[in-house]
Structures are given as C-alpha cells and as structure tokens.
PDB file of N, CA and C in Angstrom:
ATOM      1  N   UNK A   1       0.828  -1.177   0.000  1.00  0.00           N
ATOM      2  CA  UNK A   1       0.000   0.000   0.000  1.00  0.00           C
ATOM      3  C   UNK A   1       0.877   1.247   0.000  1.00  0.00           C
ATOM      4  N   UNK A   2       0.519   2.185  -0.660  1.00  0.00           N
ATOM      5  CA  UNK A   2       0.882   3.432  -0.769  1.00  0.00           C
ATOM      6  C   UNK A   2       0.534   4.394   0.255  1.00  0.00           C
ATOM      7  N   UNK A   3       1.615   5.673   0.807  1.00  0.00           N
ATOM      8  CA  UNK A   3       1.288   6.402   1.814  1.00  0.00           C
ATOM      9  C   UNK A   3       0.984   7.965   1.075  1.00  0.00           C
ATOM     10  N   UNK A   4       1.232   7.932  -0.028  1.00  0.00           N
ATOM     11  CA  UNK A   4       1.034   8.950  -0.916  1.00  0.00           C
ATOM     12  C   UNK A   4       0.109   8.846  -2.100  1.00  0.00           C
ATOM     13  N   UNK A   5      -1.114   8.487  -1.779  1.00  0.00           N
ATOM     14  CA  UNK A   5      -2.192   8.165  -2.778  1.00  0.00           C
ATOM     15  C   UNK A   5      -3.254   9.271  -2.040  1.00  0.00           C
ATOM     16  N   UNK A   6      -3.445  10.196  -3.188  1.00  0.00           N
ATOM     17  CA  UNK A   6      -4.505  11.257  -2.407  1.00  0.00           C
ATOM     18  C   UNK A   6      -6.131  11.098  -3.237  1.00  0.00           C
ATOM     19  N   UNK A   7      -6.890  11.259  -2.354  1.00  0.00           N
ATOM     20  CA  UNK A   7      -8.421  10.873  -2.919  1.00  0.00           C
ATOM     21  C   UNK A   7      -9.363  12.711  -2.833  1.00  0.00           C
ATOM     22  N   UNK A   8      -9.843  12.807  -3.794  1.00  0.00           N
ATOM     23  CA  UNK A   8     -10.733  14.192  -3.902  1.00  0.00           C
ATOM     24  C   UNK A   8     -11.783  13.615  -2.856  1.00  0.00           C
ATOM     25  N   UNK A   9     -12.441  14.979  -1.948  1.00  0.00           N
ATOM     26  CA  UNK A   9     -13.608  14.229  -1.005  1.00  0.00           C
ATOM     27  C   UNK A   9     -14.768  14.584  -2.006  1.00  0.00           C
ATOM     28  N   UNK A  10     -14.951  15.162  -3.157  1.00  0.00           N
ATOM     29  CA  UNK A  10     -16.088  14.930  -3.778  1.00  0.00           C
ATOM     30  C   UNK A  10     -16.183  15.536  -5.077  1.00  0.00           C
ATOM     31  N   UNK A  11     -17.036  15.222  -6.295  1.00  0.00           N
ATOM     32  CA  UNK A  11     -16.542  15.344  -7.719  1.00  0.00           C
ATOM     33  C   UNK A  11     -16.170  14.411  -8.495  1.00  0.00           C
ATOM     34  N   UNK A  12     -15.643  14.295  -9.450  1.00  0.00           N
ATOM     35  CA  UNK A  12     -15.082  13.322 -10.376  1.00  0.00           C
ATOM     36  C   UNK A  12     -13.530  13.614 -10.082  1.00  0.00           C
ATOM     37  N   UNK A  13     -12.926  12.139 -10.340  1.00  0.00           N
ATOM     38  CA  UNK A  13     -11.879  11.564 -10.146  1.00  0.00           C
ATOM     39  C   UNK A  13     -11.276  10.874 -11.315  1.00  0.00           C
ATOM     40  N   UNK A  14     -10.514  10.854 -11.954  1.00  0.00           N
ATOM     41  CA  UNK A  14     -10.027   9.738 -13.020  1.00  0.00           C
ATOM     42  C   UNK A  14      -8.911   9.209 -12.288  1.00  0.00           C
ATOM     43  N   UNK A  15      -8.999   7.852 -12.349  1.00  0.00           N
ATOM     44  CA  UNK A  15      -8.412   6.912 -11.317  1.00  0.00           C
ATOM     45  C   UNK A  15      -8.111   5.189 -11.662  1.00  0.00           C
ATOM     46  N   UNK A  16      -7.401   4.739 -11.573  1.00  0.00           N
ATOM     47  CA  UNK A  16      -6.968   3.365 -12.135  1.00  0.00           C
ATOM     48  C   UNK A  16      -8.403   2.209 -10.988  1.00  0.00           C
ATOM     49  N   UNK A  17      -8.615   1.247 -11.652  1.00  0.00           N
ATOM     50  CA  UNK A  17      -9.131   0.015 -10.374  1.00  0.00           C
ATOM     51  C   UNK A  17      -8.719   0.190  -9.345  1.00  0.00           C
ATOM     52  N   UNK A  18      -7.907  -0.042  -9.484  1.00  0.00           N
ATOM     53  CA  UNK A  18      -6.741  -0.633  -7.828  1.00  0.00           C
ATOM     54  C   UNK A  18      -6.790   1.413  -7.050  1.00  0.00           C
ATOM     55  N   UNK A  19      -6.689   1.952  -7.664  1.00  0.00           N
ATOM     56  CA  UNK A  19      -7.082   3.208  -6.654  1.00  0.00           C
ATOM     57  C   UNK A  19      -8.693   3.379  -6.192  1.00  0.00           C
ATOM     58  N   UNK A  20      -9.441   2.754  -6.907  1.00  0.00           N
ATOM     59  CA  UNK A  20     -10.696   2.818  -6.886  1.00  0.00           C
ATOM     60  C   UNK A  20     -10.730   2.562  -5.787  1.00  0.00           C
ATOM     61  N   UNK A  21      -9.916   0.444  -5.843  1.00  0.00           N
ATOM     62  CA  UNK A  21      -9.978  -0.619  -4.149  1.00  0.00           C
ATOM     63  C   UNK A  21      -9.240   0.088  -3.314  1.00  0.00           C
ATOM     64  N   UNK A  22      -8.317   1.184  -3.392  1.00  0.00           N
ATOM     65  CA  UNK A  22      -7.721   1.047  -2.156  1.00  0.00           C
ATOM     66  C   UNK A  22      -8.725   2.491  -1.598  1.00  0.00           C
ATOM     67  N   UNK A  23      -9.575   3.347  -2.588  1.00  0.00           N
ATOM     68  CA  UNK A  23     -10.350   4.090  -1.544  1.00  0.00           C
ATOM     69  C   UNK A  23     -11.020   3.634  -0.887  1.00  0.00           C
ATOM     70  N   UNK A  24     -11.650   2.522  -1.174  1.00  0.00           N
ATOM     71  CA  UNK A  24     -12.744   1.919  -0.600  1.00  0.00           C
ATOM     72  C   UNK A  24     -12.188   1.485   0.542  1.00  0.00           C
ATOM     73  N   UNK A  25     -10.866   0.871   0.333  1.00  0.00           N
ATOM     74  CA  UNK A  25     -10.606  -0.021   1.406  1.00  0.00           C
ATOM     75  C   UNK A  25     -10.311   0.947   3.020  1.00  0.00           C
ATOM     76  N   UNK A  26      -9.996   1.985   1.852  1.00  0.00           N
ATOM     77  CA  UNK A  26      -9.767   3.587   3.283  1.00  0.00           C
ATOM     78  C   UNK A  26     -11.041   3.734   3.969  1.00  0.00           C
ATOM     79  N   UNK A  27     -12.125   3.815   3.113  1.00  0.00           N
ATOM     80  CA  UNK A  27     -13.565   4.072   3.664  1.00  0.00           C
ATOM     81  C   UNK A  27     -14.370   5.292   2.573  1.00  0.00           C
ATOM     82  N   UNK A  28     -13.542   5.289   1.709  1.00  0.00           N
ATOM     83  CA  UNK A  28     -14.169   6.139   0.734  1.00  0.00           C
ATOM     84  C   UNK A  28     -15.789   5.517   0.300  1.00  0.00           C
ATOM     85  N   UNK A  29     -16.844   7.060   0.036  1.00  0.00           N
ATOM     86  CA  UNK A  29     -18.069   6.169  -0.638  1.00  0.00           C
ATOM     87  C   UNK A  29     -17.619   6.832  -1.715  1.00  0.00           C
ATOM     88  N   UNK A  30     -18.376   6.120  -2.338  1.00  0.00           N
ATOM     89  CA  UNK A  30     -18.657   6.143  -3.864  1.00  0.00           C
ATOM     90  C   UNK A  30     -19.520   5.758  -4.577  1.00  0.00           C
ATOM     91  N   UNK A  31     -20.370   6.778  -5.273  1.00  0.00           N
ATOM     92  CA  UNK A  31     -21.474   6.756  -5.593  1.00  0.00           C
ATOM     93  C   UNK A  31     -21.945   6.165  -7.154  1.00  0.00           C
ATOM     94  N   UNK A  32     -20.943   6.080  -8.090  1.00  0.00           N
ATOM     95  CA  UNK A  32     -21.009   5.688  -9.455  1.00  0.00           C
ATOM     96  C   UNK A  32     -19.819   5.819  -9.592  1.00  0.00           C
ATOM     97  N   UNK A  33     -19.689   4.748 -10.467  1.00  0.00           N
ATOM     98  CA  UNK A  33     -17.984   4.600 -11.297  1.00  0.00           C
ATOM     99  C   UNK A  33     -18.474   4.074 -12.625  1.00  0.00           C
ATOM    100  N   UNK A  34     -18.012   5.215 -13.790  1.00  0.00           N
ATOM    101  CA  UNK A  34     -17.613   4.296 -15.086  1.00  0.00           C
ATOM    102  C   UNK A  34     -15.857   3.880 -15.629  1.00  0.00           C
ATOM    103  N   UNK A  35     -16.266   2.911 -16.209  1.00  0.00           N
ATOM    104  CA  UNK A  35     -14.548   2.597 -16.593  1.00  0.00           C
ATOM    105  C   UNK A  35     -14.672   2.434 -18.095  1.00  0.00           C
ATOM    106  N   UNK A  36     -13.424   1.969 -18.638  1.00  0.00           N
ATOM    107  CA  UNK A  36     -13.051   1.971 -19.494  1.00  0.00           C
ATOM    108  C   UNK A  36     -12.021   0.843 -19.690  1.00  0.00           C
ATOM    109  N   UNK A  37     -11.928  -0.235 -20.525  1.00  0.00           N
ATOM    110  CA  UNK A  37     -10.861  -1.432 -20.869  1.00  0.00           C
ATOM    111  C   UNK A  37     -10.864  -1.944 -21.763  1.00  0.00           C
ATOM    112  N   UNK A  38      -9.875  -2.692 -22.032  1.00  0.00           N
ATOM    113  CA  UNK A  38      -9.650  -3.318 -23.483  1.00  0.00           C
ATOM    114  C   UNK A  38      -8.711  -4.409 -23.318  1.00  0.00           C
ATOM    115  N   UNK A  39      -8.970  -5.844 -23.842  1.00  0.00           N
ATOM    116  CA  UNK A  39      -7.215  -6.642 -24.117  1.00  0.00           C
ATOM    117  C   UNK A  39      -6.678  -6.043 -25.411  1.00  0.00           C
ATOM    118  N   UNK A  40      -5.418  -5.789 -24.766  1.00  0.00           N
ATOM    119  CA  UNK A  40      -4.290  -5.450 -25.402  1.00  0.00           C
ATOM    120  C   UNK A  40      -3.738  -6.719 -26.516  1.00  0.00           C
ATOM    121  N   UNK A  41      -3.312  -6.929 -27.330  1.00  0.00           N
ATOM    122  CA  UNK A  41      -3.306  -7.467 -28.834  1.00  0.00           C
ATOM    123  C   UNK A  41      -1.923  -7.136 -28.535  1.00  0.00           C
ATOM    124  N   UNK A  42      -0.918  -7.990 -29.494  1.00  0.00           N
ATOM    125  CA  UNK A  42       0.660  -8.154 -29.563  1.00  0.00           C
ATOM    126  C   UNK A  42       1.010  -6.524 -29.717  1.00  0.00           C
ATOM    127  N   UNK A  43       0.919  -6.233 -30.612  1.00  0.00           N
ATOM    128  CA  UNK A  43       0.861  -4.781 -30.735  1.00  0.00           C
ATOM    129  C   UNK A  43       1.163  -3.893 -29.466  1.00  0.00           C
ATOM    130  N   UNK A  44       0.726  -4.236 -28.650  1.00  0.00           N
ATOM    131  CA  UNK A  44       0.412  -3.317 -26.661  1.00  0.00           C
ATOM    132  C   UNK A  44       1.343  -4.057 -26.494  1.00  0.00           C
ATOM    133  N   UNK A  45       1.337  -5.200 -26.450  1.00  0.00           N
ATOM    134  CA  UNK A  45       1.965  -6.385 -25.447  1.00  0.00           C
ATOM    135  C   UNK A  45       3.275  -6.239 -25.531  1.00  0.00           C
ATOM    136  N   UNK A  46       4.129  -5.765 -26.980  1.00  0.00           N
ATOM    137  CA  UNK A  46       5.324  -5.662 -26.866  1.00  0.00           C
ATOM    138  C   UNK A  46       5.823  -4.280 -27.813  1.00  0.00           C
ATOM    139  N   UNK A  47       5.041  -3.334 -27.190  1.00  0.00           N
ATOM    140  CA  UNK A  47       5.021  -1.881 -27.486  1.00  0.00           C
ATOM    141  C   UNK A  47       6.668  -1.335 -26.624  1.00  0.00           C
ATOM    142  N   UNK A  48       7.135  -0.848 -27.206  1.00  0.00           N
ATOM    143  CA  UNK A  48       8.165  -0.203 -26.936  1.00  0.00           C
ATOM    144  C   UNK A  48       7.897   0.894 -25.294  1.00  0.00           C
ATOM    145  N   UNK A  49       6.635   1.650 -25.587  1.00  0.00           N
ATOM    146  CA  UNK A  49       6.319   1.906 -24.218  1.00  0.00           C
ATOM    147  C   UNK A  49       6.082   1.417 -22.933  1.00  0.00           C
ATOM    148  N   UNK A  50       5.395   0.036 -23.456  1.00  0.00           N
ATOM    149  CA  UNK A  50       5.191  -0.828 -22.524  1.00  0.00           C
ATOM    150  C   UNK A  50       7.017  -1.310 -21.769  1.00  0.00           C
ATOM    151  N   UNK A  51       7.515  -1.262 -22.093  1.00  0.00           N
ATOM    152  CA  UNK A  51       8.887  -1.641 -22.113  1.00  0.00           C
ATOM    153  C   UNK A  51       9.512  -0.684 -21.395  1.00  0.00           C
ATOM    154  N   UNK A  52       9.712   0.850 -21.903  1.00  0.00           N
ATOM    155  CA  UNK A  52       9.920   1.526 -21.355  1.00  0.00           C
ATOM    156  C   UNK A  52       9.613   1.812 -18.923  1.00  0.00           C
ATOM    157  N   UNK A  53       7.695   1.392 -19.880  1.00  0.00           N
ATOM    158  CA  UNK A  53       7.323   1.577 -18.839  1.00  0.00           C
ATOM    159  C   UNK A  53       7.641   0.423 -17.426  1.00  0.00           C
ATOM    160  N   UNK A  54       7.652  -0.571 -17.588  1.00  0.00           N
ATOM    161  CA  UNK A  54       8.369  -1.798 -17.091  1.00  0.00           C
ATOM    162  C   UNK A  54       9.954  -1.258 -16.643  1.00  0.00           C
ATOM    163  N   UNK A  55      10.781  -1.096 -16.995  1.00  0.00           N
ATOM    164  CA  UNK A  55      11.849  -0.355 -16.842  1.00  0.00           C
ATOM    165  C   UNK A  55      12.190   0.237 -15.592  1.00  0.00           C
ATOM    166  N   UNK A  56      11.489   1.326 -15.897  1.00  0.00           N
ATOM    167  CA  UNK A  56      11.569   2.749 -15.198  1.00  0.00           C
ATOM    168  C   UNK A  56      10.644   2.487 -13.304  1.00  0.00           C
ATOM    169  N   UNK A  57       9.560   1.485 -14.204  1.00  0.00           N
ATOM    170  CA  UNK A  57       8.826   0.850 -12.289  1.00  0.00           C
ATOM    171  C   UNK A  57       9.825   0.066 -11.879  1.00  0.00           C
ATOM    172  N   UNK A  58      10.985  -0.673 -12.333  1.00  0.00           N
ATOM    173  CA  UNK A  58      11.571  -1.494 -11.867  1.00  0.00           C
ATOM    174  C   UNK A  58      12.766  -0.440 -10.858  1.00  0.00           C
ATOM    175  N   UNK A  59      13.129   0.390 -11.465  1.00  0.00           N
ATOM    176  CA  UNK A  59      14.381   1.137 -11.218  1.00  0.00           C
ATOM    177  C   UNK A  59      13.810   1.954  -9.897  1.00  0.00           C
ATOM    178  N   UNK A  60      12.153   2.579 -10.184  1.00  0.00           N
ATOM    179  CA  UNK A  60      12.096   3.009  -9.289  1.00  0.00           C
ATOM    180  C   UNK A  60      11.922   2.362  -7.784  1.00  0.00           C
ATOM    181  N   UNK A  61      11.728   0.722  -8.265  1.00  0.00           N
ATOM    182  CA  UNK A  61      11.319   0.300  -6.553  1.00  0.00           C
ATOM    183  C   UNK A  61      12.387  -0.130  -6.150  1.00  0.00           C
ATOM    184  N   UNK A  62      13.946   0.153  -7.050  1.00  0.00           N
ATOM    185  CA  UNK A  62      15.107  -0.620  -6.592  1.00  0.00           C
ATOM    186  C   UNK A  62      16.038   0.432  -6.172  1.00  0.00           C
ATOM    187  N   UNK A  63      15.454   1.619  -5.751  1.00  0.00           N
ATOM    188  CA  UNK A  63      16.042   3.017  -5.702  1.00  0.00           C
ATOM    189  C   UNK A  63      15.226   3.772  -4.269  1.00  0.00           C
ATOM    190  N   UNK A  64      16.118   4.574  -3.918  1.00  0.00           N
ATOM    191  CA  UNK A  64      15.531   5.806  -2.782  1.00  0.00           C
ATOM    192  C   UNK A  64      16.529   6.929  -3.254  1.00  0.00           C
ATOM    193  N   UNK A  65      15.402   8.377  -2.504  1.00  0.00           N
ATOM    194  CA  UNK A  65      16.099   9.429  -2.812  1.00  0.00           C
ATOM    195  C   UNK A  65      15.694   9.501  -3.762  1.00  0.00           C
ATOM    196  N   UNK A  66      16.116  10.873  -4.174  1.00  0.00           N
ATOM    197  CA  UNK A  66      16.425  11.573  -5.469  1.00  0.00           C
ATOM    198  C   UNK A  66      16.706  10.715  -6.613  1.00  0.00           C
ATOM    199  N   UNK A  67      17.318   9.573  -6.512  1.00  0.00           N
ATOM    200  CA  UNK A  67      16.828   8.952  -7.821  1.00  0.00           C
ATOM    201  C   UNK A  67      15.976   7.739  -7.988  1.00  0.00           C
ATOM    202  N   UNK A  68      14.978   7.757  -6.865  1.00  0.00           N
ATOM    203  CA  UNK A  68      13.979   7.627  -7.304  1.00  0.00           C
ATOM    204  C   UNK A  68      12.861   8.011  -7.619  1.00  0.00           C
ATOM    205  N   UNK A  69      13.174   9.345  -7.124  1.00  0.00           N
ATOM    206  CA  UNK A  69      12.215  10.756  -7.450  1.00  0.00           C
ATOM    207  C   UNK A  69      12.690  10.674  -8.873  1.00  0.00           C
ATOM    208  N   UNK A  70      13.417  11.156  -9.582  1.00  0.00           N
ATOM    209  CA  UNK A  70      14.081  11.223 -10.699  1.00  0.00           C
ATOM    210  C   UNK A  70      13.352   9.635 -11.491  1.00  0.00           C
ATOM    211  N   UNK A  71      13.636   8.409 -11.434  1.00  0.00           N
ATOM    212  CA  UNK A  71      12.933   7.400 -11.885  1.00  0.00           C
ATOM    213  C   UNK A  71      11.445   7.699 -11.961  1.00  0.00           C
ATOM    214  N   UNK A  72      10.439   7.977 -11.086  1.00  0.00           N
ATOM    215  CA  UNK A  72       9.622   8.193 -11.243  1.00  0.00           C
ATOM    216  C   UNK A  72       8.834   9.476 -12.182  1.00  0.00           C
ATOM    217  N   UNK A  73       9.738  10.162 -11.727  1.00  0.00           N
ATOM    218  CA  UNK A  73       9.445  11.829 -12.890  1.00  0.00           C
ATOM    219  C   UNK A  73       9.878  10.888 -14.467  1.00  0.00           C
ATOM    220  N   UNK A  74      10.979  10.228 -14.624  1.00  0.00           N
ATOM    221  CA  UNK A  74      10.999   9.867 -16.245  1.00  0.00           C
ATOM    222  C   UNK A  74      10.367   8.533 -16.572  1.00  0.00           C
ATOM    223  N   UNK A  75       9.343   8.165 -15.605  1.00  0.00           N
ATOM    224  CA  UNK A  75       8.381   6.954 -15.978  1.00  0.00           C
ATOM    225  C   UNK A  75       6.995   7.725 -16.387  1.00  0.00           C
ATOM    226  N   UNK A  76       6.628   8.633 -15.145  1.00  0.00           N
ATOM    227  CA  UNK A  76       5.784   9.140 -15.216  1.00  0.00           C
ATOM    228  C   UNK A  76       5.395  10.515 -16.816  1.00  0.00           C
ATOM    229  N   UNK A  77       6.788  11.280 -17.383  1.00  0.00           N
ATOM    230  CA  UNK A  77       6.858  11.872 -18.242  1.00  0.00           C
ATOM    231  C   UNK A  77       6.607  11.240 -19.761  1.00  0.00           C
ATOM    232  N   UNK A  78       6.517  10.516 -19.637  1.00  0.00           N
ATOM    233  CA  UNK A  78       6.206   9.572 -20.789  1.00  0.00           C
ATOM    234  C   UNK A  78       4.572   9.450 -21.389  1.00  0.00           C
ATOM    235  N   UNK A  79       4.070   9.260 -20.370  1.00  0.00           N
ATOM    236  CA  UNK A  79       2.271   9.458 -20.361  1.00  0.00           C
ATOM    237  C   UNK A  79       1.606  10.327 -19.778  1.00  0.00           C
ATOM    238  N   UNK A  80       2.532  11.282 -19.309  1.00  0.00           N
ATOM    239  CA  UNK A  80       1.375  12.316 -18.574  1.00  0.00           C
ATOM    240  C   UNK A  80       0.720  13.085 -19.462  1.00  0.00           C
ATOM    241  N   UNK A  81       1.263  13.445 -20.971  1.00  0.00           N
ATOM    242  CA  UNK A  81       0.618  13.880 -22.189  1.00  0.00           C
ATOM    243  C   UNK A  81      -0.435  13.493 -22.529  1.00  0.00           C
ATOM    244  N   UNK A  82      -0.378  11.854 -22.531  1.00  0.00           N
ATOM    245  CA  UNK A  82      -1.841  11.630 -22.730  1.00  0.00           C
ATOM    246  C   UNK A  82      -3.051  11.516 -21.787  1.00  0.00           C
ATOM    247  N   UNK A  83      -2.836  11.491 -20.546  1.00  0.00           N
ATOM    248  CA  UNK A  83      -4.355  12.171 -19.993  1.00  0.00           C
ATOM    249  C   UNK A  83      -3.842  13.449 -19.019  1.00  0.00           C
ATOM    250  N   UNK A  84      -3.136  14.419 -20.146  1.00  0.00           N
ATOM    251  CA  UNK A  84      -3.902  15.630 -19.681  1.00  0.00           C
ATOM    252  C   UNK A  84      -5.137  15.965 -20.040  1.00  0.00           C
ATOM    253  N   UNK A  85      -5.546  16.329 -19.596  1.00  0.00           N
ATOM    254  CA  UNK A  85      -7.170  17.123 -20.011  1.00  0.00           C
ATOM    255  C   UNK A  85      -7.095  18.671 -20.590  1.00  0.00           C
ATOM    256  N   UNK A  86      -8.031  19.093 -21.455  1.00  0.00           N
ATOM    257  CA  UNK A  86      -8.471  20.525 -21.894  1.00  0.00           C
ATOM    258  C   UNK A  86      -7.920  21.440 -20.579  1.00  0.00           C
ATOM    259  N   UNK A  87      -8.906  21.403 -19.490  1.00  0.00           N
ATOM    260  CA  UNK A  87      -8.435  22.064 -18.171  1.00  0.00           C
ATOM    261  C   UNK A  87      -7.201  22.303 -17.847  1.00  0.00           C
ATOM    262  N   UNK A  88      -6.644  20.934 -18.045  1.00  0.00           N
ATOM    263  CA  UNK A  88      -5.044  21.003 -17.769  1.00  0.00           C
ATOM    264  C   UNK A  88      -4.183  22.304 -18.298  1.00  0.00           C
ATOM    265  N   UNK A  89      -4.732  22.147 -19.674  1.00  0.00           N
ATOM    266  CA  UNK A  89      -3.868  23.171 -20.497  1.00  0.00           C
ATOM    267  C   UNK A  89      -3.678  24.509 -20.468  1.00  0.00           C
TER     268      UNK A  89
END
C-alpha cells in the first residue's frame, strides 16, 4: 500500500481500479464509477512503451532518494501527455 495516494472528497476523479480498491478499502463512498478497458493485442503487449514503462517501475522500486524521485518523474513523463485534459492546459 501506498502512503502517498490522495483521494478528492467529492466530484469526479479519473483513477486506475486498484485506486478505486484502495479508496474503498480507506472508507471512501462512492457513488457511481464508469470505466473503461480493453485486451491489449501483440501490438500493446510488446510496445516499446510498454517496455519503457516496465523499466523505469523497476528502477524506481530498486532506488531511494532523489533517484527515485528522478525514476519516477521519467516513468511518469512519458504518459502524462496523454491524460492531460483541456483544463489542464
């Protein structure tokens, strides 16, 4: 479990499953959830990002400090482009 997972107390959230379970498991309610999924096809499965991304989680859980701050900023920089939002911008 994570000690740095922060939950909005109300509004919309875009949020993975497993953050969904661990609000709940905090005591979060929650009133409606839609999702979104797909199987991934060879194509995903041995996507260069995917790879990347594998990588960079590895380095970061084999690291403290600053470079794993640093691991995480260049795992995380990779996809934060794609769900920024309009707002974001």
């Amino acid at each position: 479990m994570s000690d740095r997972i922060y939950f909005p107390l109300k509004g919309v959230s875009w949020c993975t499953l497993a953050e969904v379970r661990e609000a709940l498991r905090l005591g979060a309610k929650i009133s409606k959830i839609e999702g979104v999924g797909f199987n991934p096809g060879p194509s995903e499965i041995d996507h260069p990002a995917r790879r990347y991304a594998l990588d960079f989680m590895e380095r970061k859980r084999q690291t403290e400090g600053a470079e794993k701050t640093t691991n995480k900023l260049l795992l995380n920089a990779l996809f934060g482009k794609f769900v920024e939002t309009q707002k974001d911008a």
